[in-house]
N, C-alpha and C. Protein backbone atom coordinates (compact mmCIF):
# COMPACT_ATOMS: atom_id res chain seq x y z
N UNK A 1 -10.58 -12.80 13.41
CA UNK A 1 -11.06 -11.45 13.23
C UNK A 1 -12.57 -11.49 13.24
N UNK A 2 -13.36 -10.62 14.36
CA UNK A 2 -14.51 -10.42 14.34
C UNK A 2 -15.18 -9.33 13.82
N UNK A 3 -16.44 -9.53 12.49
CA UNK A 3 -16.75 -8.15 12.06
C UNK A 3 -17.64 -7.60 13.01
N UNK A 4 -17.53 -6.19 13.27
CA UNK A 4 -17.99 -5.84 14.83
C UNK A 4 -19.08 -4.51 13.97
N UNK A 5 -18.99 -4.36 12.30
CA UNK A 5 -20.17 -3.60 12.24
C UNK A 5 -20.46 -3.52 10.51
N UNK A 6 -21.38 -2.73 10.56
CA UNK A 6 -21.07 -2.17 8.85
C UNK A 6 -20.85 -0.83 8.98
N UNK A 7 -20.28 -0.36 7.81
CA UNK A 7 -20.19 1.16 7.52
C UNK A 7 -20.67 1.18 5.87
N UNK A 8 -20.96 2.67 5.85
CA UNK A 8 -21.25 2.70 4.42
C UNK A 8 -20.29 3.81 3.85
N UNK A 9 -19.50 3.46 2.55
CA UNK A 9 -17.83 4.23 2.08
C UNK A 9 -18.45 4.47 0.50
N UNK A 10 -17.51 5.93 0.30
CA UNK A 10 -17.95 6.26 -0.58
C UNK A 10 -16.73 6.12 -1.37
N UNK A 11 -16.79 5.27 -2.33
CA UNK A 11 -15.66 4.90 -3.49
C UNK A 11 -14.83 5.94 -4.59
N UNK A 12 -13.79 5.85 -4.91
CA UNK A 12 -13.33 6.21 -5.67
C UNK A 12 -14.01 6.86 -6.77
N UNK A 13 -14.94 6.15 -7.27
CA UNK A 13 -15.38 6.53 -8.52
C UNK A 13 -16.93 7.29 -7.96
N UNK A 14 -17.17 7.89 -6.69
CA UNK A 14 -18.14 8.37 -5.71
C UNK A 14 -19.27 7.27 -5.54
N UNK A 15 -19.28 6.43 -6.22
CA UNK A 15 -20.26 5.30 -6.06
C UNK A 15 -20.32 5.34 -3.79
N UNK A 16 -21.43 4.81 -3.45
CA UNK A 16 -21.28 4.39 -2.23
C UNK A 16 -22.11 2.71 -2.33
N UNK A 17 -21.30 2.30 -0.67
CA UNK A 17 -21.48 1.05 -0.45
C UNK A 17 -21.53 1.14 0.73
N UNK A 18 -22.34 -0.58 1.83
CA UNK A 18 -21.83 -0.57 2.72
C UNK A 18 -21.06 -1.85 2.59
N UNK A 19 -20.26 -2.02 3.38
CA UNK A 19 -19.16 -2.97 4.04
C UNK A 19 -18.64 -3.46 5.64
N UNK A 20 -18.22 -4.42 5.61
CA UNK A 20 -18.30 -5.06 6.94
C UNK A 20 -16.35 -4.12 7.57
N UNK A 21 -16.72 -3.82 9.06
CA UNK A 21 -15.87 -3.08 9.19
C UNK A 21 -15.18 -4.21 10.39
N UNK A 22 -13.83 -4.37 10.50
CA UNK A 22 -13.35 -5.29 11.55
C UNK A 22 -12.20 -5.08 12.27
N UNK A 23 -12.09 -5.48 13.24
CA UNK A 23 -11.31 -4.98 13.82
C UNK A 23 -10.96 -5.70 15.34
N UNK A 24 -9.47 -5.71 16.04
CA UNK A 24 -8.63 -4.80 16.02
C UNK A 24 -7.53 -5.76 15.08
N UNK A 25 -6.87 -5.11 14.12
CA UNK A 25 -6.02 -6.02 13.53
C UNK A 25 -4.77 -5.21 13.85
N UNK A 26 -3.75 -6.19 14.20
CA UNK A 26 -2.33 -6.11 14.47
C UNK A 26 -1.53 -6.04 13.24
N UNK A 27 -0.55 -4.90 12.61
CA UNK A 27 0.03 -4.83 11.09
C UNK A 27 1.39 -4.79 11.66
N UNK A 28 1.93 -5.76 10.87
CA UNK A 28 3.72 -5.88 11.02
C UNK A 28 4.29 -5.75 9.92
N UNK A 29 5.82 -5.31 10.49
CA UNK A 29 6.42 -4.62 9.24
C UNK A 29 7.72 -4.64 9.36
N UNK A 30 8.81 -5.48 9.19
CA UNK A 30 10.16 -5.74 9.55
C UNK A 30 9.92 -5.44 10.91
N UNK A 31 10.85 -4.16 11.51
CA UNK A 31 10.76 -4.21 13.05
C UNK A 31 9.54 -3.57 13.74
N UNK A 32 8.72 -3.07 12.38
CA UNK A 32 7.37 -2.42 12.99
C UNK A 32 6.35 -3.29 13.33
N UNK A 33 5.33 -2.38 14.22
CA UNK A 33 4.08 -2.75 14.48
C UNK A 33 3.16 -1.46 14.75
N UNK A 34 1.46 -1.75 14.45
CA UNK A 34 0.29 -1.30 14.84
C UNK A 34 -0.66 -2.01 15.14
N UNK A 35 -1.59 -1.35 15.43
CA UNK A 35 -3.03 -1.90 15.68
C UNK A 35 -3.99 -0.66 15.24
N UNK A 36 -4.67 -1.20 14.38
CA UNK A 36 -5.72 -0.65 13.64
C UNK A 36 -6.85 -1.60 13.25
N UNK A 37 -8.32 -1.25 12.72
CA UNK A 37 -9.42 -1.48 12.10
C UNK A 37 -9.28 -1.44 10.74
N UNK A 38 -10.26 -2.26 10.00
CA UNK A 38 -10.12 -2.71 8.46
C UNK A 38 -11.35 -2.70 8.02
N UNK A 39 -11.92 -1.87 7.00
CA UNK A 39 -13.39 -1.77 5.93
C UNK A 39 -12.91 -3.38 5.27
N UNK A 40 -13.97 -4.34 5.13
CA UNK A 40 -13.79 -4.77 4.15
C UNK A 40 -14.41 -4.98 2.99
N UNK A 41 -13.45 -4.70 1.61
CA UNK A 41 -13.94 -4.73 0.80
C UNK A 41 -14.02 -5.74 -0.86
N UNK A 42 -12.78 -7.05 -0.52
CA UNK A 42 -12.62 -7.60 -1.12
C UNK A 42 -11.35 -8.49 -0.62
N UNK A 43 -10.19 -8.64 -1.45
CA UNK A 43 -9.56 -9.93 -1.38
C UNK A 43 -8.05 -9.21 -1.16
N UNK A 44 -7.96 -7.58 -1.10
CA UNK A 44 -6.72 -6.75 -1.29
C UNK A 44 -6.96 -6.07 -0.81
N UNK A 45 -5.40 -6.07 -0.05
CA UNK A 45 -5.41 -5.04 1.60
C UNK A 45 -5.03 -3.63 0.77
N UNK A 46 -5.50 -2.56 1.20
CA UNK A 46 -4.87 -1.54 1.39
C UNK A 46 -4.24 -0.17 2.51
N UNK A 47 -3.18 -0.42 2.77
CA UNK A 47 -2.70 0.09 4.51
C UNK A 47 -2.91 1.66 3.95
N UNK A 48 -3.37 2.45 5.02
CA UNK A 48 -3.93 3.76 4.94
C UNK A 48 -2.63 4.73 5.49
N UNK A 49 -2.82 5.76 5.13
CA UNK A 49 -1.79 6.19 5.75
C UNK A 49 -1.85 6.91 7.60
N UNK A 50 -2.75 5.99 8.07
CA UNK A 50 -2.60 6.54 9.51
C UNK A 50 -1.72 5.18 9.87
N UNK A 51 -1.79 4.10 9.68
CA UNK A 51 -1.31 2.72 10.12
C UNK A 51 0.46 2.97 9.24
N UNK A 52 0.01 3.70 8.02
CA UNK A 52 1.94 4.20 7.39
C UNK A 52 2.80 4.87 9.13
N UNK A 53 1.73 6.24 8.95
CA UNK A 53 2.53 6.92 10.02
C UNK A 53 2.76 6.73 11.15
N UNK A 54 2.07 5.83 12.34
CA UNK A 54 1.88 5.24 13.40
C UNK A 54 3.60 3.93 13.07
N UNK A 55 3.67 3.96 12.12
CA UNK A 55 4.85 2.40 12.35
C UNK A 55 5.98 3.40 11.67
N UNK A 56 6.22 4.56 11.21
CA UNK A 56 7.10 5.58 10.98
C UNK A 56 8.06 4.79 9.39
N UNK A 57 6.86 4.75 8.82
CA UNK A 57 7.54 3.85 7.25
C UNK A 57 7.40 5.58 6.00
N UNK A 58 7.88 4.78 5.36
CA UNK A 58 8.26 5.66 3.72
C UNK A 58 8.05 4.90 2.64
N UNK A 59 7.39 5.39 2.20
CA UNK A 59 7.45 5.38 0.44
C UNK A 59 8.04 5.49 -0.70
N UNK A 60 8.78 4.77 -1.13
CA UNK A 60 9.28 5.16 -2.66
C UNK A 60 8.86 5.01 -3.93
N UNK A 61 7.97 5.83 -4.25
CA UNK A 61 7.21 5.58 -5.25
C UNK A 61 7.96 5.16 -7.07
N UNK A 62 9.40 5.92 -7.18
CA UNK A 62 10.23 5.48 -8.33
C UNK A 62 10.99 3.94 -8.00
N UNK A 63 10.98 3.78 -7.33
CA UNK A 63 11.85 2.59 -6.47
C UNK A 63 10.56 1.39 -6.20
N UNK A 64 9.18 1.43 -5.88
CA UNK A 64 8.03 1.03 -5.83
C UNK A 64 8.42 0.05 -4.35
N UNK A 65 9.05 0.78 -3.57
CA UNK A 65 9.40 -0.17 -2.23
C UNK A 65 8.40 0.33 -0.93
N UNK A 66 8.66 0.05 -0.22
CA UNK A 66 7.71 0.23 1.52
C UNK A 66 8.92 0.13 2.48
N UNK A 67 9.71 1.01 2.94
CA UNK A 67 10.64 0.75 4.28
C UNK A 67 10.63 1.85 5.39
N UNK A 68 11.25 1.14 6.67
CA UNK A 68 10.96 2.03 7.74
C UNK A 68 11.87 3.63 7.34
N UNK A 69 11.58 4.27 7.88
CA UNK A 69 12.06 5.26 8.05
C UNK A 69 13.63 5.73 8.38
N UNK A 70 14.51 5.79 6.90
CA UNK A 70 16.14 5.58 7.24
C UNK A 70 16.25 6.69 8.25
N UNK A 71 15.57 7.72 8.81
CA UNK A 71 16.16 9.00 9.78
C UNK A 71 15.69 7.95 10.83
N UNK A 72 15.35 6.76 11.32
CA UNK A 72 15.04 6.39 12.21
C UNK A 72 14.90 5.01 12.39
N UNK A 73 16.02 4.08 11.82
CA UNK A 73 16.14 2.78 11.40
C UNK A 73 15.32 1.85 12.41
N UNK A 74 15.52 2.11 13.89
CA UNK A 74 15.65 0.93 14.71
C UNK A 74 14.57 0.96 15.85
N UNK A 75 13.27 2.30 15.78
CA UNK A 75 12.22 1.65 15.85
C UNK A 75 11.24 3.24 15.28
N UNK A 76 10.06 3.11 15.39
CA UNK A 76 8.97 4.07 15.28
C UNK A 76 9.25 5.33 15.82
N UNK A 77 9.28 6.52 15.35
CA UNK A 77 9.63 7.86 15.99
C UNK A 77 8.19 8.16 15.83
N UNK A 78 7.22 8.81 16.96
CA UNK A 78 5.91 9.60 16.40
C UNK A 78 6.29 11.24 16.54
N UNK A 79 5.39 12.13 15.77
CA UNK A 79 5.41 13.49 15.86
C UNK A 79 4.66 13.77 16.81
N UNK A 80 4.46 14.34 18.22
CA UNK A 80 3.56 14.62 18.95
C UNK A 80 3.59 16.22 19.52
N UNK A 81 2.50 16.97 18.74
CA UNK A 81 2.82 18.96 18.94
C UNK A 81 1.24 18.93 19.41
């Protein structure tokens, strides 16, 4: 992975920073895949939700799991209007 720039992100707590931005990284996921860019900012990934919706995954936040999309088991469905 080559860092190809900086950006400067404004944090959670509104603090800002800059950080090394990299890219293109390939994200797999049982039968999924993407390709997306990565801020980095430490030692812990966090997948955004454009790289969620691009590989057509779900959330269960009471369950605390990550799986593809049961209306669409067996590969990526996109919305395109």
């Amino acid at each position: 992975m080559k860092d190809y720039e900086t950006r400067e992100v404004v944090l959670a707590d509104g603090k800002q920073q800059t950080c090394s931005y990299s890219g293109p990284l390939k994200i797999e996921f049982k039968n999924r895949q993407c390709f997306t860019g990565a801020l980095i900012l430490g030692d812990m990934p966090l997948l955004g939700s454009i790289p969620l919706e691009d590989m057509d995954l779900v959330i269960h936040p009471s369950r605390m799991i990550l799986e593809a999309n049961p209306a669409n088991p067996n590969m990526a469905v996109s919305i395109v209007k």
